[in-house]
C-alpha atoms as a PDB file:
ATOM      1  CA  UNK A   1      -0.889  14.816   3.221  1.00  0.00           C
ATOM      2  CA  UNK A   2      -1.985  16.528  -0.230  1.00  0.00           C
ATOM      3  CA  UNK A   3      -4.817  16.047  -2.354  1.00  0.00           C
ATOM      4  CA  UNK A   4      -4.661  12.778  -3.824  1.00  0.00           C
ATOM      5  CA  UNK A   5      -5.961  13.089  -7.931  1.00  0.00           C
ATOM      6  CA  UNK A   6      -7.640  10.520  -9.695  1.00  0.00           C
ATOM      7  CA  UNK A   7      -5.338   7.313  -9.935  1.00  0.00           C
ATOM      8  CA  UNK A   8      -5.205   5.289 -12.851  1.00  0.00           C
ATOM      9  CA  UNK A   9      -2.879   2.661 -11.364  1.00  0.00           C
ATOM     10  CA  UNK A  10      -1.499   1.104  -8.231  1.00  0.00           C
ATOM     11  CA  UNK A  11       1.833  -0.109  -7.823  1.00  0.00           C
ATOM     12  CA  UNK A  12       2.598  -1.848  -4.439  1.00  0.00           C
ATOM     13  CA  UNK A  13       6.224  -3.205  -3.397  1.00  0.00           C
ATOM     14  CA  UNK A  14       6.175  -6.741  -2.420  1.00  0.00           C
ATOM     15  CA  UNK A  15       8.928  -7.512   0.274  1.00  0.00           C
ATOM     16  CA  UNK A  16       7.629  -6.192   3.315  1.00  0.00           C
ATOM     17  CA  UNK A  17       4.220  -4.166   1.704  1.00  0.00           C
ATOM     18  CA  UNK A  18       2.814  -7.856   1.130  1.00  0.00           C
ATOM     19  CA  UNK A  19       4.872 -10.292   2.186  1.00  0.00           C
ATOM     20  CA  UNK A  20       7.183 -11.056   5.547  1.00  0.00           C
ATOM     21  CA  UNK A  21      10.339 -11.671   4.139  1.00  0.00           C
ATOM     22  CA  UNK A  22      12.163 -12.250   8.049  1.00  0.00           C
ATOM     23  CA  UNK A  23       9.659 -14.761   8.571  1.00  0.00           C
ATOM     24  CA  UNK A  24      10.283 -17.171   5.782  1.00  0.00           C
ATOM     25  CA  UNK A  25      14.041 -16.487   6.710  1.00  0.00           C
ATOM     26  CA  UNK A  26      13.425 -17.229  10.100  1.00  0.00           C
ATOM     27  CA  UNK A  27      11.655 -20.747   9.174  1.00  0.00           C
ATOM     28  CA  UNK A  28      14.338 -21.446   7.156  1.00  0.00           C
ATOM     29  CA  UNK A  29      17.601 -20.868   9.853  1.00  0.00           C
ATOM     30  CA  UNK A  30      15.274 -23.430  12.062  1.00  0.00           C
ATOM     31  CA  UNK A  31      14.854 -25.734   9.634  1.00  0.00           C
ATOM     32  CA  UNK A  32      18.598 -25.762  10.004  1.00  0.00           C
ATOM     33  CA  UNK A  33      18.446 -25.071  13.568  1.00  0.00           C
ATOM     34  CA  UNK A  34      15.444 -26.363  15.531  1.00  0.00           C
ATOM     35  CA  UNK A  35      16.735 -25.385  18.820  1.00  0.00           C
ATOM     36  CA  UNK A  36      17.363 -22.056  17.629  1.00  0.00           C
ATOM     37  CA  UNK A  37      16.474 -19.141  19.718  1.00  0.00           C
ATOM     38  CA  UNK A  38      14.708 -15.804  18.810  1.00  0.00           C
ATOM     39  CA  UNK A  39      17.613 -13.435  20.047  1.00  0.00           C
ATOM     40  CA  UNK A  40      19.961 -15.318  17.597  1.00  0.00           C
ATOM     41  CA  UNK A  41      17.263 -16.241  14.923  1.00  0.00           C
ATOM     42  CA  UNK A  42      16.501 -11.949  14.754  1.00  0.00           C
ATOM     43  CA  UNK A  43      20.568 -11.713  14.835  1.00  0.00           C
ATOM     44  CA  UNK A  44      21.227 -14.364  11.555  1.00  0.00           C
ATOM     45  CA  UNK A  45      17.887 -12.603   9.772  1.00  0.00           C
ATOM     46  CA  UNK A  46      19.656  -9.262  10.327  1.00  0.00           C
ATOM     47  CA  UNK A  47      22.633 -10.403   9.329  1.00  0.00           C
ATOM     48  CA  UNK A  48      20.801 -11.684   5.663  1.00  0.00           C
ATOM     49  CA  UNK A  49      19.729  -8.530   5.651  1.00  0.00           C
ATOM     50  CA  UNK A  50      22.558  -6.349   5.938  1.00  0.00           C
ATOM     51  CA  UNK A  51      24.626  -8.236   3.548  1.00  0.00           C
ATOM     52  CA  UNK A  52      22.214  -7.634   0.686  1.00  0.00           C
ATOM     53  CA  UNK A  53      21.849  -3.960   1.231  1.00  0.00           C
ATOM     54  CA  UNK A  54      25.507  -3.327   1.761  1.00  0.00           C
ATOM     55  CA  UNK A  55      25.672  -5.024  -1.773  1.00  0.00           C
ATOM     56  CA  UNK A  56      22.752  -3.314  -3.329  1.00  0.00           C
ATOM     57  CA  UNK A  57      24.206  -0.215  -2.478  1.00  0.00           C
ATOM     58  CA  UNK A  58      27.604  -1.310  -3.474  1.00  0.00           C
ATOM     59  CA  UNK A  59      25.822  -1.724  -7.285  1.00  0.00           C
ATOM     60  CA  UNK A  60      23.936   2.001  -7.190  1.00  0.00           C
ATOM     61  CA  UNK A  61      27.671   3.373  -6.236  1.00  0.00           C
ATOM     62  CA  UNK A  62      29.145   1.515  -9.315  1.00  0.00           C
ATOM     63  CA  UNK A  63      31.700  -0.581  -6.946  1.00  0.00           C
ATOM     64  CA  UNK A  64      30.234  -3.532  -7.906  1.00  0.00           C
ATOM     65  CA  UNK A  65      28.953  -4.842 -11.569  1.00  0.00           C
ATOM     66  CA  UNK A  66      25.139  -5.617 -10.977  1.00  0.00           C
ATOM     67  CA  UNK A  67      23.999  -8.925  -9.980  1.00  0.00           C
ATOM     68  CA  UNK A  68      20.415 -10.323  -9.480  1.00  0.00           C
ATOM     69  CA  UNK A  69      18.721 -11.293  -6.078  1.00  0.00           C
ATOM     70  CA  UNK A  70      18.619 -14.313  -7.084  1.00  0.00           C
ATOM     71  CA  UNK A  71      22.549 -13.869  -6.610  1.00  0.00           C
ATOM     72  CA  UNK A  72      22.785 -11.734  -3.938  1.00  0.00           C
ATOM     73  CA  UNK A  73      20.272 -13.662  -1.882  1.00  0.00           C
ATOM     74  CA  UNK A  74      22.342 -17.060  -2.681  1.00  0.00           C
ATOM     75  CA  UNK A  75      25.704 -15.308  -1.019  1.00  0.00           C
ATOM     76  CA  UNK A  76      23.594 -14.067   1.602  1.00  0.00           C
ATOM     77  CA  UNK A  77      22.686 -17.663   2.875  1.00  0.00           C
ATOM     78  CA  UNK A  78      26.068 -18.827   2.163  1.00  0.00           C
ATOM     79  CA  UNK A  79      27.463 -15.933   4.394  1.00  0.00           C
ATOM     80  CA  UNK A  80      24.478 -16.493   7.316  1.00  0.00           C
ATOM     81  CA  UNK A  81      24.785 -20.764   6.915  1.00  0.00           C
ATOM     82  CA  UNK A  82      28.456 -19.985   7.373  1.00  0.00           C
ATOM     83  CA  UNK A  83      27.980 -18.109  10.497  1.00  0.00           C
ATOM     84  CA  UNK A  84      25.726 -21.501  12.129  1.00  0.00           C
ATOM     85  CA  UNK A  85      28.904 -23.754  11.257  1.00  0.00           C
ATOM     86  CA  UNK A  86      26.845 -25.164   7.946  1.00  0.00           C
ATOM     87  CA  UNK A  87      28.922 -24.746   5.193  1.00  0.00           C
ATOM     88  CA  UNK A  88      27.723 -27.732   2.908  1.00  0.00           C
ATOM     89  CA  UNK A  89      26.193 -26.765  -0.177  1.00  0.00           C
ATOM     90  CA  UNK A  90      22.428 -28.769   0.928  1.00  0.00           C
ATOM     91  CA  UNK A  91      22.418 -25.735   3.420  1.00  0.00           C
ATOM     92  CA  UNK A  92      22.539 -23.341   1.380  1.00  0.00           C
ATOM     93  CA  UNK A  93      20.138 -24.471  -1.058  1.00  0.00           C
ATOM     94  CA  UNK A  94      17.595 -24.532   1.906  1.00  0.00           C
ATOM     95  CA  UNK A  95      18.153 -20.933   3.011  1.00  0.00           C
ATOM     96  CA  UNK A  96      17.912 -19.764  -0.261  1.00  0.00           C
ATOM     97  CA  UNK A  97      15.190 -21.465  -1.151  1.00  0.00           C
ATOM     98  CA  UNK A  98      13.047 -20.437   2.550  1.00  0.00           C
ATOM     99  CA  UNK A  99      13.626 -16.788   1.153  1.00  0.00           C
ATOM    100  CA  UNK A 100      11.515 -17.281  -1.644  1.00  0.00           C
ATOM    101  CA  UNK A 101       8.504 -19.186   0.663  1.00  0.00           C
ATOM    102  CA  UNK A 102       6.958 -15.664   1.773  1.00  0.00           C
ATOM    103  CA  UNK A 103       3.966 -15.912   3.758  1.00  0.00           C
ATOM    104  CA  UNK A 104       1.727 -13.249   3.007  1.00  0.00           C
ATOM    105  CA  UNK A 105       0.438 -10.662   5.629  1.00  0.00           C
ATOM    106  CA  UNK A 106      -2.869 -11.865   6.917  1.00  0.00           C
ATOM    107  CA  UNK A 107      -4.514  -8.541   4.834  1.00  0.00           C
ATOM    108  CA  UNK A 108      -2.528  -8.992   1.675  1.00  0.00           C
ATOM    109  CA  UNK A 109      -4.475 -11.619  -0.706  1.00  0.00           C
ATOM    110  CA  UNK A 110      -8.020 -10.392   0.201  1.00  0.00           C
ATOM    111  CA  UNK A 111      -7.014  -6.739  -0.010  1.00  0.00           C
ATOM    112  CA  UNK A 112      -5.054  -6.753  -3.250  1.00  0.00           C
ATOM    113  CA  UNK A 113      -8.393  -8.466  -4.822  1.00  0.00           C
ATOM    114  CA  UNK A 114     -10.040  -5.570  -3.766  1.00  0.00           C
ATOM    115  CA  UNK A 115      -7.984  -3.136  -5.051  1.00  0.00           C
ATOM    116  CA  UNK A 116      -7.916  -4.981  -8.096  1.00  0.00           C
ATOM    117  CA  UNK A 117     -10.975  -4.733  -8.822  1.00  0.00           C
ATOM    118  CA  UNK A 118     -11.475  -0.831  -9.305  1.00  0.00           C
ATOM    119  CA  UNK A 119      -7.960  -0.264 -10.526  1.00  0.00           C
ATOM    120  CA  UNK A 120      -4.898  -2.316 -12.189  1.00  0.00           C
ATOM    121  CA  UNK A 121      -2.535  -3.593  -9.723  1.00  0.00           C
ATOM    122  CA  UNK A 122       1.154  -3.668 -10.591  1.00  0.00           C
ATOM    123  CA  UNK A 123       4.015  -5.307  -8.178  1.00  0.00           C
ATOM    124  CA  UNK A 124       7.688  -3.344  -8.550  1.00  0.00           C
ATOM    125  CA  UNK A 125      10.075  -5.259  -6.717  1.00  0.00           C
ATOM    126  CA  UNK A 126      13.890  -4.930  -6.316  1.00  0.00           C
ATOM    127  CA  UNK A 127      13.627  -9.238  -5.921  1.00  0.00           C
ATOM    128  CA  UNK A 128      14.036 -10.822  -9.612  1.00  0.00           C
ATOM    129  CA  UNK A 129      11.965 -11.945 -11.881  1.00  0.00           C
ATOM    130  CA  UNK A 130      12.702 -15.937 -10.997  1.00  0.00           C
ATOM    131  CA  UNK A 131      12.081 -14.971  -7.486  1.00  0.00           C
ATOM    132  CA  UNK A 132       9.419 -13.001  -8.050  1.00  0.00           C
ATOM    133  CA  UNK A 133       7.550 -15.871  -9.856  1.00  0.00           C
ATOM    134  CA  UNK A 134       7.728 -18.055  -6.627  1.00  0.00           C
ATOM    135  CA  UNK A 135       7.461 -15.813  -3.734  1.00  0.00           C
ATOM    136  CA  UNK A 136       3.687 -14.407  -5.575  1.00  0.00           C
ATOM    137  CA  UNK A 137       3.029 -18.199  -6.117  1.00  0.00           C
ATOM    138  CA  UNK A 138       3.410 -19.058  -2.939  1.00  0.00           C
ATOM    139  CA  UNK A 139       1.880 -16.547  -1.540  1.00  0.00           C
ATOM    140  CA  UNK A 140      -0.506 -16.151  -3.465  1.00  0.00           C
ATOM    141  CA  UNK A 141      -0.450 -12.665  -4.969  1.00  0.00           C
ATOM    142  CA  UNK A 142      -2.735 -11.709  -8.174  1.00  0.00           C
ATOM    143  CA  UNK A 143      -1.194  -8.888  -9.700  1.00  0.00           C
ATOM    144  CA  UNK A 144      -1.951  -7.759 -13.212  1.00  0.00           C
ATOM    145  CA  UNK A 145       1.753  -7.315 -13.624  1.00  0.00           C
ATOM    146  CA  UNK A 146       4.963  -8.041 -11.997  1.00  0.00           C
ATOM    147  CA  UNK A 147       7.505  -5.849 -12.597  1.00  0.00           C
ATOM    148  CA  UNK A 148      11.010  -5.952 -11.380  1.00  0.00           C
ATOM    149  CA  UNK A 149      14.336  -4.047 -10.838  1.00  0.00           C
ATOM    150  CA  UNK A 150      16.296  -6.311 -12.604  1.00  0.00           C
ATOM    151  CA  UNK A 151      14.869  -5.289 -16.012  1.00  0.00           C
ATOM    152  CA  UNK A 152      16.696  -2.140 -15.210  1.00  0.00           C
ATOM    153  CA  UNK A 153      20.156  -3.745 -13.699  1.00  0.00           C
ATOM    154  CA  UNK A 154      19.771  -1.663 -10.544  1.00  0.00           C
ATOM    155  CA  UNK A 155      17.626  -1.649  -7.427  1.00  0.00           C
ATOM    156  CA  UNK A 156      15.217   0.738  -5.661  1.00  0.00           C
ATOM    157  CA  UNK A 157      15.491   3.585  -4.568  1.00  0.00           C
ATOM    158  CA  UNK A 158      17.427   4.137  -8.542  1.00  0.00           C
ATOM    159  CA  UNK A 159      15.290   6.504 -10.112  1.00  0.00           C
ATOM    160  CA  UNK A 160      15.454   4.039 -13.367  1.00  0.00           C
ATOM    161  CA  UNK A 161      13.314   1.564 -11.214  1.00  0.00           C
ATOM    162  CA  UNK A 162      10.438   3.557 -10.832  1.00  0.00           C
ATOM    163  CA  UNK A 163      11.273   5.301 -14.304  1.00  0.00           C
ATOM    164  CA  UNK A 164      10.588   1.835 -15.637  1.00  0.00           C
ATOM    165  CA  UNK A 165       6.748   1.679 -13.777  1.00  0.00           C
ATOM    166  CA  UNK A 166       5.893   4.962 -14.698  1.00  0.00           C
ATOM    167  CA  UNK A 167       6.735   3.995 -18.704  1.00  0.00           C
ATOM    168  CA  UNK A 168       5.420   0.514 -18.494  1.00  0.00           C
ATOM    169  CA  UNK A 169       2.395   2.756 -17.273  1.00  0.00           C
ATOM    170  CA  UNK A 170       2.151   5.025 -20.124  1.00  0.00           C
ATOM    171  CA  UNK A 171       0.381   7.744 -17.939  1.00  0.00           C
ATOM    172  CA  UNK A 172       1.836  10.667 -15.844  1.00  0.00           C
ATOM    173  CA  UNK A 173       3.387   9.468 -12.514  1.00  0.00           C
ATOM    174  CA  UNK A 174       1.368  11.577 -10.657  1.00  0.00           C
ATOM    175  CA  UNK A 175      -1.410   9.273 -11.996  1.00  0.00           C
ATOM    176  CA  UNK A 176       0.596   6.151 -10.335  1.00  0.00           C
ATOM    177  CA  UNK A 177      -0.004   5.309  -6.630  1.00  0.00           C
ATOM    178  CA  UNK A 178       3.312   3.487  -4.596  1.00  0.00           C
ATOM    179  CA  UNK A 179       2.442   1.747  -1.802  1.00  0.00           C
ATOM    180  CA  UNK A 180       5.139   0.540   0.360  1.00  0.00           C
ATOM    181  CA  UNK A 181       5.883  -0.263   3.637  1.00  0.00           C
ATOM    182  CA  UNK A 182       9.609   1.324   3.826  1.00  0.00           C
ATOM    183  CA  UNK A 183       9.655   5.209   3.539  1.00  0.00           C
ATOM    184  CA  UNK A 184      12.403   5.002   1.887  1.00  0.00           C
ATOM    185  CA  UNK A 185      10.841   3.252  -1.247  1.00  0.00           C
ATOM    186  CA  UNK A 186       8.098   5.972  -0.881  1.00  0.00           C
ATOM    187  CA  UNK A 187      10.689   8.934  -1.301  1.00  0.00           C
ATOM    188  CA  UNK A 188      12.278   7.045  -4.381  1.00  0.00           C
ATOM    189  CA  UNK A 189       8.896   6.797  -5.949  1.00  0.00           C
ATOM    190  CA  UNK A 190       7.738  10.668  -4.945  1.00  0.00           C
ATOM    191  CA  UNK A 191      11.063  11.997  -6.667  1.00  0.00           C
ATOM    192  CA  UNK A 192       9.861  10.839  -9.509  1.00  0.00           C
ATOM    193  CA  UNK A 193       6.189  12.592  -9.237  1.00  0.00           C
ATOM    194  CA  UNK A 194       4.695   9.512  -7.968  1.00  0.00           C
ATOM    195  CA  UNK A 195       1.889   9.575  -5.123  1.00  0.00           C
ATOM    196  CA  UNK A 196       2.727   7.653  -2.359  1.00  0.00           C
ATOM    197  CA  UNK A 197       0.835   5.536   0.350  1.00  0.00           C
ATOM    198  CA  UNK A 198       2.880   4.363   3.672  1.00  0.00           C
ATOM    199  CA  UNK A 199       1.400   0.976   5.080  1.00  0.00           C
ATOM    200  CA  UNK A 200       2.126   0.006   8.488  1.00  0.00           C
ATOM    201  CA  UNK A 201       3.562  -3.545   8.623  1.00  0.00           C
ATOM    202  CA  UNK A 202       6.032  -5.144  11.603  1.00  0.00           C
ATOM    203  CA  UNK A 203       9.302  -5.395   9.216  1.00  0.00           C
ATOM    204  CA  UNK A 204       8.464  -1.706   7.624  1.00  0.00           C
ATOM    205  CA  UNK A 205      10.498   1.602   7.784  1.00  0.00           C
ATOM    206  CA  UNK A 206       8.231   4.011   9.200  1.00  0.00           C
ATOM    207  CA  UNK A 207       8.257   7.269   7.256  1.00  0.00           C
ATOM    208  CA  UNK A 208      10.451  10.679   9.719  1.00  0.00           C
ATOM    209  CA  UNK A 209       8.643  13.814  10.623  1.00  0.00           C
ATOM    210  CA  UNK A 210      10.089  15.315   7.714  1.00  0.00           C
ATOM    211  CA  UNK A 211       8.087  12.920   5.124  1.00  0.00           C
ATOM    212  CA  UNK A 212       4.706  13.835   3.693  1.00  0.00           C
ATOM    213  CA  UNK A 213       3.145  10.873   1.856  1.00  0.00           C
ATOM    214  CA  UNK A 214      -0.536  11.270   0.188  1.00  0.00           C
ATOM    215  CA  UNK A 215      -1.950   8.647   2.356  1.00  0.00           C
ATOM    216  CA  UNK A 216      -1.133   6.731   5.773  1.00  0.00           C
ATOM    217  CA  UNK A 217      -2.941   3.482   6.425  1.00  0.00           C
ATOM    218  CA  UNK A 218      -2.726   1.217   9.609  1.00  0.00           C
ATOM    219  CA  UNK A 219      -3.214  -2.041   6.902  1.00  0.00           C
ATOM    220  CA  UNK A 220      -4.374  -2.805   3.392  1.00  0.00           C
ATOM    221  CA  UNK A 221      -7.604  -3.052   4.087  1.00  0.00           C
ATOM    222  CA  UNK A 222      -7.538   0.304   5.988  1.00  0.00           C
ATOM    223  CA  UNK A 223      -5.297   1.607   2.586  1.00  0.00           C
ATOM    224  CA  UNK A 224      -8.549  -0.023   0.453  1.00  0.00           C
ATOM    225  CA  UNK A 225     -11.101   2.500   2.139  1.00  0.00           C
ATOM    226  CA  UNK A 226      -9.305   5.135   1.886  1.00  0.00           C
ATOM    227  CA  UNK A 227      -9.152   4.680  -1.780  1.00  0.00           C
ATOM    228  CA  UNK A 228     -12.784   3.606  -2.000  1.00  0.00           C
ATOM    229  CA  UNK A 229     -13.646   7.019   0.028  1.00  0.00           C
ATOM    230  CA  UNK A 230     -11.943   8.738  -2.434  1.00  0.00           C
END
């Protein structure tokens, strides 16, 4: 870890840094499926989840014209409804829908009010802004802005993405603080001169030996005093 400089602003991701995306999947295939086991219920969620990043990464490569999550997310339940033998349009609509009901993490409200009150608190997700508007109602989030990939037709880890917070910004990006729970997201953000902060959570993707992000925190609130310390 390096020495972290004063921060002006902190931008956090949302799906998975704040909010358990699987789960509200999860409650949504057994909605569908009430006798529907874990193995298979982690299988289907998977399965959601694969077919979104093979098409986000479809878009950065330029195979495919960009499209929303509100889009992707909607062929995504078709695909996984199809796979449980429901192929009727009310199905759908309920899958799609149970991806946008997000429980937060049990840190996540009380920790982002925290944080926002010694610095501004900015979301930056790759979910649109519809989406966006009723995953933080439902669970809850305060942010002082939302911002989201959509505004620049791509989808973390694009440079343009995090180009976009460091503008919107208007300081240097070594001035900005990501906080993510997928080291991925963290690289983007650090390629960019962004500091970074890695926050454990179940659905995360823990940073490799080779990564060296300004802070590591177990939780929010454990990310909260290290900023407080600092």
């Amino acid at each position: 870890m390096s020495a972290l400089p004063d921060i002006d602003l902190v931008v956090f991701d949302v799906l998975g840094a704040m909010v358990d995306e699987p789960g509200g999947i999860t409650r949504g295939l057994r909605e569908l499926l009430p006798d529907l086991g874990d193995v298979r219920a982690e299988e289907l969620v998977e399965l959601w989840h694969r077919y979104v990043d093979e098409q986000q990464r479809e878009m950065l490569a330029g195979r495919r014209p960009y499209a929303s999550s509100t889009v992707v997310d909607r062929e995504a339940a078709t695909h996984v409804a199809a796979e449980t033998g429901f192929e009727d349009e009310a199905a759908v609509r309920s899958l799609t829908a149970a991806a946008l009901r997000l429980d937060p993490w049990p840190d996540s409200v009380q920790a982002l009010g925290r944080l926002a009150s010694r610095y501004p608190v900015v979301g930056l997700s790759n979910a649109s802004h519809a989406a966006l508007t009723r995953i933080n109602a439902h669970a809850g989030l305060r942010w002082h802005q939302v911002l989201s990939a959509e505004d620049a037709h791509a989808y973390k880890p694009d440079p343009e993405v995090y180009r976009r917070a460091i503008a919107n910004a208007n300081c240097p990006p070594e001035r900005l603080l990501m906080v993510a729970a997928h080291a991925w997201d963290l690289r983007g953000a650090q390629a960019l001169g962004m500091r970074t902060a890695y926050v454990e959570r179940p659905v995360g993707d823990p940073p490799s030996t080779s990564d060296s992000f300004d802070l590591s925190a177990k939780d929010l609130d454990d990310l909260a005093i290290q900023l407080d310390a600092i």
